[in-house]
Structures are given as C-alpha cells and as structure tokens.
Protein backbone atom coordinates (compact mmCIF):
# COMPACT_ATOMS: atom_id res chain seq x y z
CA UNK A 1 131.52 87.92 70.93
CA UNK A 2 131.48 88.93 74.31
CA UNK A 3 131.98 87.92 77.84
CA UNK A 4 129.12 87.69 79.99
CA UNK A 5 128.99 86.60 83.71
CA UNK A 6 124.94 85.64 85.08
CA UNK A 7 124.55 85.44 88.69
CA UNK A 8 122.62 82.52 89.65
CA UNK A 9 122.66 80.15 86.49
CA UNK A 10 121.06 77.44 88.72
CA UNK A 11 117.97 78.99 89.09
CA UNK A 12 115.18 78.59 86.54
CA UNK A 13 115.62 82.60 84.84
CA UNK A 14 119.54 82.26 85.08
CA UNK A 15 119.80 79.10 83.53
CA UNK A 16 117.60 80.06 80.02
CA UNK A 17 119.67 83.56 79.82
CA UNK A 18 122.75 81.38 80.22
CA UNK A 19 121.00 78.99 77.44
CA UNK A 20 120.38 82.07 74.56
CA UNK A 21 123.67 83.32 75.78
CA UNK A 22 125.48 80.27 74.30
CA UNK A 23 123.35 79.88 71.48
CA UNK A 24 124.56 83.14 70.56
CA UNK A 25 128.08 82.55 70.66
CA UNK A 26 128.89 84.47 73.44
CA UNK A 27 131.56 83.72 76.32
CA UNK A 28 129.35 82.93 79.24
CA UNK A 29 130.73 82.55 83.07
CA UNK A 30 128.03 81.50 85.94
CA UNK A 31 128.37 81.72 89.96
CA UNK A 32 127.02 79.20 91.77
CA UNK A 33 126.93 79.38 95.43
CA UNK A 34 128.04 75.84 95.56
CA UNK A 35 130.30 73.80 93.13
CA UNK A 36 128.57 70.50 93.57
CA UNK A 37 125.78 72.42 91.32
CA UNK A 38 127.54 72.17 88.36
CA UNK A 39 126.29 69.38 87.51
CA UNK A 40 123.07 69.85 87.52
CA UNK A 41 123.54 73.11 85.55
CA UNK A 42 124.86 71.25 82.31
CA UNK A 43 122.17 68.87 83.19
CA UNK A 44 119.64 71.53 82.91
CA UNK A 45 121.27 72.94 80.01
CA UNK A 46 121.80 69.73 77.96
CA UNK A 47 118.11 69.30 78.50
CA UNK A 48 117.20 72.80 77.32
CA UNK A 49 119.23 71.77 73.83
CA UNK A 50 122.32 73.44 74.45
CA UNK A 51 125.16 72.29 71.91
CA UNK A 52 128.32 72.71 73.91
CA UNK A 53 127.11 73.55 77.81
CA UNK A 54 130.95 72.21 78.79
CA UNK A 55 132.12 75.60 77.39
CA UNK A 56 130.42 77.29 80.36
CA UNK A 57 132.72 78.55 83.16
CA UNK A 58 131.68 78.40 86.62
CA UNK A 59 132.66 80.42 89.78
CA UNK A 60 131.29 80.01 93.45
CA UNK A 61 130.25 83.04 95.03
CA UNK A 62 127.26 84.21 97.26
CA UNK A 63 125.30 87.31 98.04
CA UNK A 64 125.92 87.21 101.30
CA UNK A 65 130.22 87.15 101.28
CA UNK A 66 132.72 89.04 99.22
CA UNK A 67 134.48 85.91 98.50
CA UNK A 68 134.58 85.12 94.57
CA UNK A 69 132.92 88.52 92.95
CA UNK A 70 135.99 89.77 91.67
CA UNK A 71 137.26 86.70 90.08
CA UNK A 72 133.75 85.84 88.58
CA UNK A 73 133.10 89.59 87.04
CA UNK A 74 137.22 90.17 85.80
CA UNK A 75 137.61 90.33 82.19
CA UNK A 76 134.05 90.60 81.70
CA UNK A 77 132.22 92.96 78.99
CA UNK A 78 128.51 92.37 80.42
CA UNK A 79 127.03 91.10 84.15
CA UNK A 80 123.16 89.68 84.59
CA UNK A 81 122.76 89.52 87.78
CA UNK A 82 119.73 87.04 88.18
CA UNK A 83 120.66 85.63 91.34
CA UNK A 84 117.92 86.33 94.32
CA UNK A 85 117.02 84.99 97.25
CA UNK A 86 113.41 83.69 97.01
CA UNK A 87 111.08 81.57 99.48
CA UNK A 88 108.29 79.80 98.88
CA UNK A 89 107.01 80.86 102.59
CA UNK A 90 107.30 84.26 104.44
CA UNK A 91 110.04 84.79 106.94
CA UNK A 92 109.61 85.36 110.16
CA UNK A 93 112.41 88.03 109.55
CA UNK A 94 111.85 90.18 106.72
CA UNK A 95 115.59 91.14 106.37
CA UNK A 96 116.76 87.50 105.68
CA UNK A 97 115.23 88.39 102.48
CA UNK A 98 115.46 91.50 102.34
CA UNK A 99 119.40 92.47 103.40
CA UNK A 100 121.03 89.33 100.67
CA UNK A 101 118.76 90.83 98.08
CA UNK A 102 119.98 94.31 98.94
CA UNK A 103 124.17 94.20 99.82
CA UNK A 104 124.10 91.32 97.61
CA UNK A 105 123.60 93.17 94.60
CA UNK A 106 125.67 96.01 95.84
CA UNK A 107 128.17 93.64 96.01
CA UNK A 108 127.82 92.25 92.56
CA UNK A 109 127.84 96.01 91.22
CA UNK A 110 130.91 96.95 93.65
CA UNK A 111 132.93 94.22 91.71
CA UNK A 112 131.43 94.72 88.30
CA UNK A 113 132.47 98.62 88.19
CA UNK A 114 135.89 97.68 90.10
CA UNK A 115 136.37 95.49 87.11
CA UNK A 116 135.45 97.95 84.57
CA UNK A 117 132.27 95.78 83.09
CA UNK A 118 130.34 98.11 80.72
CA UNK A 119 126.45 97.37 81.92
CA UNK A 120 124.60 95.45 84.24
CA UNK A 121 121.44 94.27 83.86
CA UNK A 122 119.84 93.51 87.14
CA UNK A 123 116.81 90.80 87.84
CA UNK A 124 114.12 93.06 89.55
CA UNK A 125 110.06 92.47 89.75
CA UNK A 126 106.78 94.07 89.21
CA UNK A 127 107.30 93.82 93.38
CA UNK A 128 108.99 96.66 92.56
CA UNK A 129 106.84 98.81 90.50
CA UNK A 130 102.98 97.81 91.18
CA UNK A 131 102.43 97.32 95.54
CA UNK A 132 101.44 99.63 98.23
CA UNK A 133 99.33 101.34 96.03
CA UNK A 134 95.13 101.50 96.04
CA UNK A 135 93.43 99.52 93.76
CA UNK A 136 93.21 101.39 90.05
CA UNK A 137 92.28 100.65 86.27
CA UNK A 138 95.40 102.14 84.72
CA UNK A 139 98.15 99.43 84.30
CA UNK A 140 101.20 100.27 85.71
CA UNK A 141 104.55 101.05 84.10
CA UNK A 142 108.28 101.81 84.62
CA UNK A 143 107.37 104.88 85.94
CA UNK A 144 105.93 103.63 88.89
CA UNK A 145 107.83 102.34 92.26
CA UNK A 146 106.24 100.40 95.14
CA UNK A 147 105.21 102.40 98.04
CA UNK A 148 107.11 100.78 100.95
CA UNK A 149 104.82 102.57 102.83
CA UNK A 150 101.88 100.54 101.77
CA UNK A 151 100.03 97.68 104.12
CA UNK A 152 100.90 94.38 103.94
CA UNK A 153 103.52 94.66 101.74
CA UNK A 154 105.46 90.89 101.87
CA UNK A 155 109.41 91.00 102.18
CA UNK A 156 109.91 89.44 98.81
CA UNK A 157 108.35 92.38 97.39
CA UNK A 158 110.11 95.06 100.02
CA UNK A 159 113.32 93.11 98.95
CA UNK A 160 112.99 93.62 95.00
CA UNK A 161 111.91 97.57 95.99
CA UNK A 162 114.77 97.89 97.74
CA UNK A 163 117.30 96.20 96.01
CA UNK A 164 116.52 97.92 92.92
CA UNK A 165 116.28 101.34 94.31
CA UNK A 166 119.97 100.43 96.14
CA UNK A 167 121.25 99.63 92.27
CA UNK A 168 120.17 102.87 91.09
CA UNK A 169 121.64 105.16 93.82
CA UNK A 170 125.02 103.46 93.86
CA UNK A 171 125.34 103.89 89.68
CA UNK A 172 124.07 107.57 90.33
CA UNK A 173 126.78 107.95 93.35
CA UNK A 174 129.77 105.86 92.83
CA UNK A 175 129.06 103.85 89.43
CA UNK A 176 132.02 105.51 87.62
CA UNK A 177 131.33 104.70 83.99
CA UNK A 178 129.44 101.41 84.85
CA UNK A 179 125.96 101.35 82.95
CA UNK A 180 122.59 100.04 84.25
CA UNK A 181 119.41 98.38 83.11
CA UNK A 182 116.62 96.31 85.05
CA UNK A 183 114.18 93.95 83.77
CA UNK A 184 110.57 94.26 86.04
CA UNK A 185 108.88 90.68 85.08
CA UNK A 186 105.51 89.90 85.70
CA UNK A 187 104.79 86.55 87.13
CA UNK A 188 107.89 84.06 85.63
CA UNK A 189 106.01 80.32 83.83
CA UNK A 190 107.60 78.61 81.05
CA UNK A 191 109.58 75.46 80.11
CA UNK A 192 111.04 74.25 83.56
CA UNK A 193 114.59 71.93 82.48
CA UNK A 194 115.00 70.71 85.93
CA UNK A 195 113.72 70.78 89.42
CA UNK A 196 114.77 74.29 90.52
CA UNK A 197 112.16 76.03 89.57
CA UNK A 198 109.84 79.53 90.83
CA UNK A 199 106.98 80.27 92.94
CA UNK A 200 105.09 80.98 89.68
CA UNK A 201 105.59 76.74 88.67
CA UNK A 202 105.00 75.77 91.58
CA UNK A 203 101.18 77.18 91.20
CA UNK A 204 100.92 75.00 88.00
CA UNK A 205 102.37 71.87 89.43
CA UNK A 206 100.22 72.40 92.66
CA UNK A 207 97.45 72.68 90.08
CA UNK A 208 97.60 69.40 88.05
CA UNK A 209 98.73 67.04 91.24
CA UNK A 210 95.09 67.81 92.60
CA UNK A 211 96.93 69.76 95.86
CA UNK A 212 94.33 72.26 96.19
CA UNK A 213 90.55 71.61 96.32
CA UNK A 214 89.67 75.09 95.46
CA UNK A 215 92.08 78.23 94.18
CA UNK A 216 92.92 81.22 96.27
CA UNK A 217 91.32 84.41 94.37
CA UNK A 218 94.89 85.36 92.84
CA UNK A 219 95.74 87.27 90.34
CA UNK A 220 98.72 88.26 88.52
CA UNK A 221 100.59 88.97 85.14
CA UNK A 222 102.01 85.99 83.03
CA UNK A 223 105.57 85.94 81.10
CA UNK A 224 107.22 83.38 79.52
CA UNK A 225 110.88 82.59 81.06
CA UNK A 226 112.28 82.67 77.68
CA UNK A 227 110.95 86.11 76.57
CA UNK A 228 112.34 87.21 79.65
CA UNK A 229 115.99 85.97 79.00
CA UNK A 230 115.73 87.38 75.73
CA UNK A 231 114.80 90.73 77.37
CA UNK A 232 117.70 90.26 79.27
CA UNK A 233 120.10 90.16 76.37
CA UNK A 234 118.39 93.20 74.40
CA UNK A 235 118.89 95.26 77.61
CA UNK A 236 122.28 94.29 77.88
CA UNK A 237 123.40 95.40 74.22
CA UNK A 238 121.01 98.15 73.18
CA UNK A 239 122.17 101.65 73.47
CA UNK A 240 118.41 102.69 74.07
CA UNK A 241 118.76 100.40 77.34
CA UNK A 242 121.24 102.03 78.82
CA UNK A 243 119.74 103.74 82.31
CA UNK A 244 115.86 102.57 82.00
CA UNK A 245 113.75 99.88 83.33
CA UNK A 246 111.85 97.43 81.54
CA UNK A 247 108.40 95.23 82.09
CA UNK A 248 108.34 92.24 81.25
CA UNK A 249 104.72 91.36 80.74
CA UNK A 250 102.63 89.09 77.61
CA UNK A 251 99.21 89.82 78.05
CA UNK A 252 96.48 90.37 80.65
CA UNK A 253 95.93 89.86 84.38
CA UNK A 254 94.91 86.69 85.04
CA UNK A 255 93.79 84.60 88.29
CA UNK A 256 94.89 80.91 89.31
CA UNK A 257 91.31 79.78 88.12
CA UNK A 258 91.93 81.13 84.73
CA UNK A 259 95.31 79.36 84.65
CA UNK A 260 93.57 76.14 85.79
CA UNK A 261 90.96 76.78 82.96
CA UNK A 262 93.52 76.54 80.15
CA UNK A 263 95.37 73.27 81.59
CA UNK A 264 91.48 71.51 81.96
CA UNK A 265 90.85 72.71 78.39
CA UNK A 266 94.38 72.12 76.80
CA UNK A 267 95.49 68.91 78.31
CA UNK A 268 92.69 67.13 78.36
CA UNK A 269 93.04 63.86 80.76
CA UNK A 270 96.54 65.16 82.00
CA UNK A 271 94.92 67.64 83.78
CA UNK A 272 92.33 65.94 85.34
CA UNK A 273 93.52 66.55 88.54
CA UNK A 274 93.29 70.82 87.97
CA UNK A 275 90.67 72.28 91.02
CA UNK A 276 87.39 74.16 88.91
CA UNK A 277 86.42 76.30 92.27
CA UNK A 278 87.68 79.23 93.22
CA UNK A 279 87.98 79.16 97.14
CA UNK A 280 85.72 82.64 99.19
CA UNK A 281 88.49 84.30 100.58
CA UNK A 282 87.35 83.71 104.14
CA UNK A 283 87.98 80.40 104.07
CA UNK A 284 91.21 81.13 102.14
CA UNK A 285 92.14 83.27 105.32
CA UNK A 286 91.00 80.35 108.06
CA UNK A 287 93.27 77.86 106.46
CA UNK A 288 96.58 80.53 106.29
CA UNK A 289 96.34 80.18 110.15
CA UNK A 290 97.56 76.58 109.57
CA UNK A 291 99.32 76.44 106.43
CA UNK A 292 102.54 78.37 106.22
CA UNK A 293 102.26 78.76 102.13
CA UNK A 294 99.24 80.29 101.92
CA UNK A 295 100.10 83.20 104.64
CA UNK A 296 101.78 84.81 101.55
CA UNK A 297 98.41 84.54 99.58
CA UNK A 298 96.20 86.66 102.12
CA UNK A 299 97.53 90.06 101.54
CA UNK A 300 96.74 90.09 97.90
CA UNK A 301 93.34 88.36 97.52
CA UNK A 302 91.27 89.95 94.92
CA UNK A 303 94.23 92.50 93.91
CA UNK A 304 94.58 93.18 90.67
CA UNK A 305 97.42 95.13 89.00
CA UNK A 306 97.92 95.45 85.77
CA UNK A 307 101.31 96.37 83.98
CA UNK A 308 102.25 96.60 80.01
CA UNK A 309 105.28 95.64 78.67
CA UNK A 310 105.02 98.12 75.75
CA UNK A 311 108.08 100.13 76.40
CA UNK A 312 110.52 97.52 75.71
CA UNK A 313 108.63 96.44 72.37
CA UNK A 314 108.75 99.78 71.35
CA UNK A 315 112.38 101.24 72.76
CA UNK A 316 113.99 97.21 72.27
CA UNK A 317 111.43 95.79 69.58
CA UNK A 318 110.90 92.63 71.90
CA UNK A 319 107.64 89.96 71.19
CA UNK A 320 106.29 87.88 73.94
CA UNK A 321 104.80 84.73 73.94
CA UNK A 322 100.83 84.25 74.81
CA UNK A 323 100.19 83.58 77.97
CA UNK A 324 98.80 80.42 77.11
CA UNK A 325 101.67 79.17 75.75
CA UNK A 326 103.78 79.93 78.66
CA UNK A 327 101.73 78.41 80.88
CA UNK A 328 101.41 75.10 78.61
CA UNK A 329 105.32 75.75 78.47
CA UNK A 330 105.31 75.14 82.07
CA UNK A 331 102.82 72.09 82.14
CA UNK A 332 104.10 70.16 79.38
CA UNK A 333 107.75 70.00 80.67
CA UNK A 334 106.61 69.42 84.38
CA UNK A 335 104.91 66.34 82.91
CA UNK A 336 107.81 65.34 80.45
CA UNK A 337 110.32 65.25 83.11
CA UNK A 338 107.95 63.60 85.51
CA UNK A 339 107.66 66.60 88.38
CA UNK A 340 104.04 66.12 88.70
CA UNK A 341 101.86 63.17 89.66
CA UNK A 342 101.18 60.19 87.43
C-alpha cells in the first residue's frame, strides 16, 4: 500500500480521510500544528472505529512556517492537503485568512514536488467555483471560478479562490512531474467524532440547543464528510483524476429552515429545541450590527447556488449519501457525545 501524508488530521475532513485511509491499509502520516493534539486525534479516531489508530505517524508543521514540510511529505507516494484556516467570524483583515490559505499550500506543494510525491489532492470549496456571480438557474460546475471581482465576497471564500488558483499556476509553472487534483465540497455535515468540528455543524448544533429564535434565509449545498473523504481517495489514485477538479455535492440546495425541518421531523423530542421561523432578512441585518457571527450571514441572504457533483460519479464512479442522512449524521453524534444541550 502506499504512503500518504493529510495536512490537518485534527480537523473534522482530515481526520475521516485519515480514518478510510487506515481502513484501507495504507501508510498514513498527519501534521498537526501542535503535538499536544495527538491525543485527541487517536481519540477521535478510536471513536470513529479505527482498529489500529497507534499506527498513525504524526509531524508538527504549520501553514504559516517552513519548519516540518519536508520531513512530513519525504518518502511519501500521495499528499491531501486538508489543512485550512477557517473562522467562525469574519476578520477584520481579510489576509489573515487569506495569505495562510494561499503560501500555505504553496508551501505544502513546494515540499511535496521537492520530495518527488506523485499527486496532491488539495481541500478547496464551492467558495471557489459558485460567488461573485448574479443570481442564475443553471447549477454550477468545475468549469466555473469565483469572480473575485464580485460584491461582498467574504475572505473565506476569496481565500479558497485564491488558494486554489495559486495550486494550479505553480503545477503549470514549476510542478516538475508533481500531479494535481482538488475536491470543491458543498457545505461539509456528517458524523462529528470529537469537538473540532466546521461551520456547517455548528448550524445544526446551534439548531437543536434552541440558540436561534428564528433562521437566517440561508441556503446552501449539503455533503456528507465521509463521501467527501472518499472523494478524496478516488482523486488521489484514479488516472482520470489526474489535473481536474471535482464537486462534491449529494443533492439539492437547501436553506437552514429545511435543515431544521428534518431534525423536528426525524428526532422527534430531541429536537424540540429546533427554531420553525425563518427570520425577514431585515431583522437578520439589524442584529449583524451586534452579533459578530451573523456579519458573515448578510452577504448571502436569499442566494442560491446550485452545483452538481455529476462529474466525479461519472469520471470516478463516486455515490453520495442523502442529504438527510448527513445531516442526521451530524445530529445523532452531536447528541451521542453530548455537544448539544440536554
């Protein structure tokens, strides 16, 4: 089997691709950016079933410093680079998301063609693929890039656009024999094994402990975080993956009320707690001005974008879950491991 290093196995994608990584037998390596975390990575792993976790290597290394690439990628066949930074708020400086996400993979691509790694598969978003554009009926695909050009673009979203586009132009430039592929996920739900976890969760545990009164009129695509691991490892063997970008999407568009509607109807008493208004935007606008979180939300009330992961069923043959099942993925292990209100 082969050796495979994922950046940023802490983190709730890394840690299921380094799960089906070891389930498949394959040599797997993590960075961490500190080594006090590695404990709570075989934590995590040992609770997502993982047979022998203490056959994971770990190496501490950051986006931000050259320190520890080299030694984490040598000897490798295959890199995921997963690791991103991500905030649950908006900067007040775009670039301290937008310059780790940027040299950061650089960085990780510098060390990975120094080292003579076949392909990396880099982390990217629909951020990516589906902003700055006018509203439209046609769901977007891999064809499509994010017009940085657009209004109110947020820097999570400039920082996936850019990062991505950087990957590209250094394989074009300077890549050598290094091969690329990029996974473009909708938004990320799923089983959550400990309490690192995405934006996306965070929606579904604000949602059952009562936190919002009414929902923000959001909308966005739904994926399960194991279909996207397993997208992950397709695009890292397939020949057909080599060079191309791939969606990872299960189903359609769908707004926080709808996601509230399937935890009120599927859980029963447990989600007795789930809002079942959806909040006029005004008012969603007059409370931004004094909470931080929803400042994020404004820009994209009442945007809808749709995308289709069909290219990587057909090029990769690769199945996602419903969307109700990831999201009920998500609630049911919030609840198990006791990350939402009793």
């Amino acid at each position: 089997m082969s050796t495979v290093l994922v950046t940023g196995g802490s983190g709730f994608v890394g840690i299921h691709v380094v799960l089906q990584l070891l389930a498949g037998g394959h040599e797997v390596r993590t960075t961490v950016r500190r080594p006090d975390r590695r404990d709570e990575v075989l934590a995590m792993l040992r609770e997502g079933g993982a047979a022998s976790p203490e056959t994971l290597s770990f190496f501490t290394a950051d986006l931000t410093r050259d320190e520890g690439w080299h030694e984490a990628v040598g000897g490798c066949d295959y890199v995921l680079h997963v690791a991103s930074p991500l905030s649950t708020s908006v900067p007040k400086d775009e670039n301290e998301m937008i310059v780790p996400a940027r040299d950061g993979t650089l960085r990780v691509l510098r060390a990975a063609r120094d080292a003579g790694v076949k392909r990396v598969v880099v982390t990217s978003s629909l951020g990516a693929i589906g902003y700055g554009h006018p509203p439209r009926d046609k769901p977007f695909d891999e064809t499509d890039w994010t017009n940085l050009d657009g209004t109110d673009l947020q820097p999570y979203v400039k920082s996936k656009t850019l990062a991505e586009r950087a990957a590209w132009e250094f394989v074009a430039r300077e890549g050598g024999g290094l091969e690329l592929s990029v996974v473009n996920p909708v938004g990320i739900f799923g089983p959550v094994l400990g309490p690192d976890f995405s934006g996306s969760i965070e929606i579904v545990k604000s949602l059952l402990d009562g936190a919002m009164p009414a929902v923000p009129r959001v909308y966005f695509g739904v994926v399960d975080v194991r279909d996207v691991a397993d997208l992950h490892l397709r695009a890292m063997t397939a020949p057909e993956a080599k060079g191309e970008r791939f969606i990872a999407a299960s189903g359609d568009t769908l707004s926080i009320l709808d996601i509230a509607r399937v935890l009120r109807r599927e859980l029963g008493p447990q989600a007795r707690r789930v809002p079942r208004l959806q909040a006029p935007d005004w008012v969603v606008r007059l409370a931004a001005a004094r909470i931080p979180l929803l400042r994020a939300v404004v820009p994209v009330l009442g945007k809808v974008r749709h995308a289709t992961g069909a290219k990587a069923g057909s090029l990769l043959g690769w199945h996602a879950r419903s969307s109700k099942e990831a999201i009920l993925g998500t609630a049911e292990s919030l609840i198990r491991l006791g990350l939402v209100k009793a």
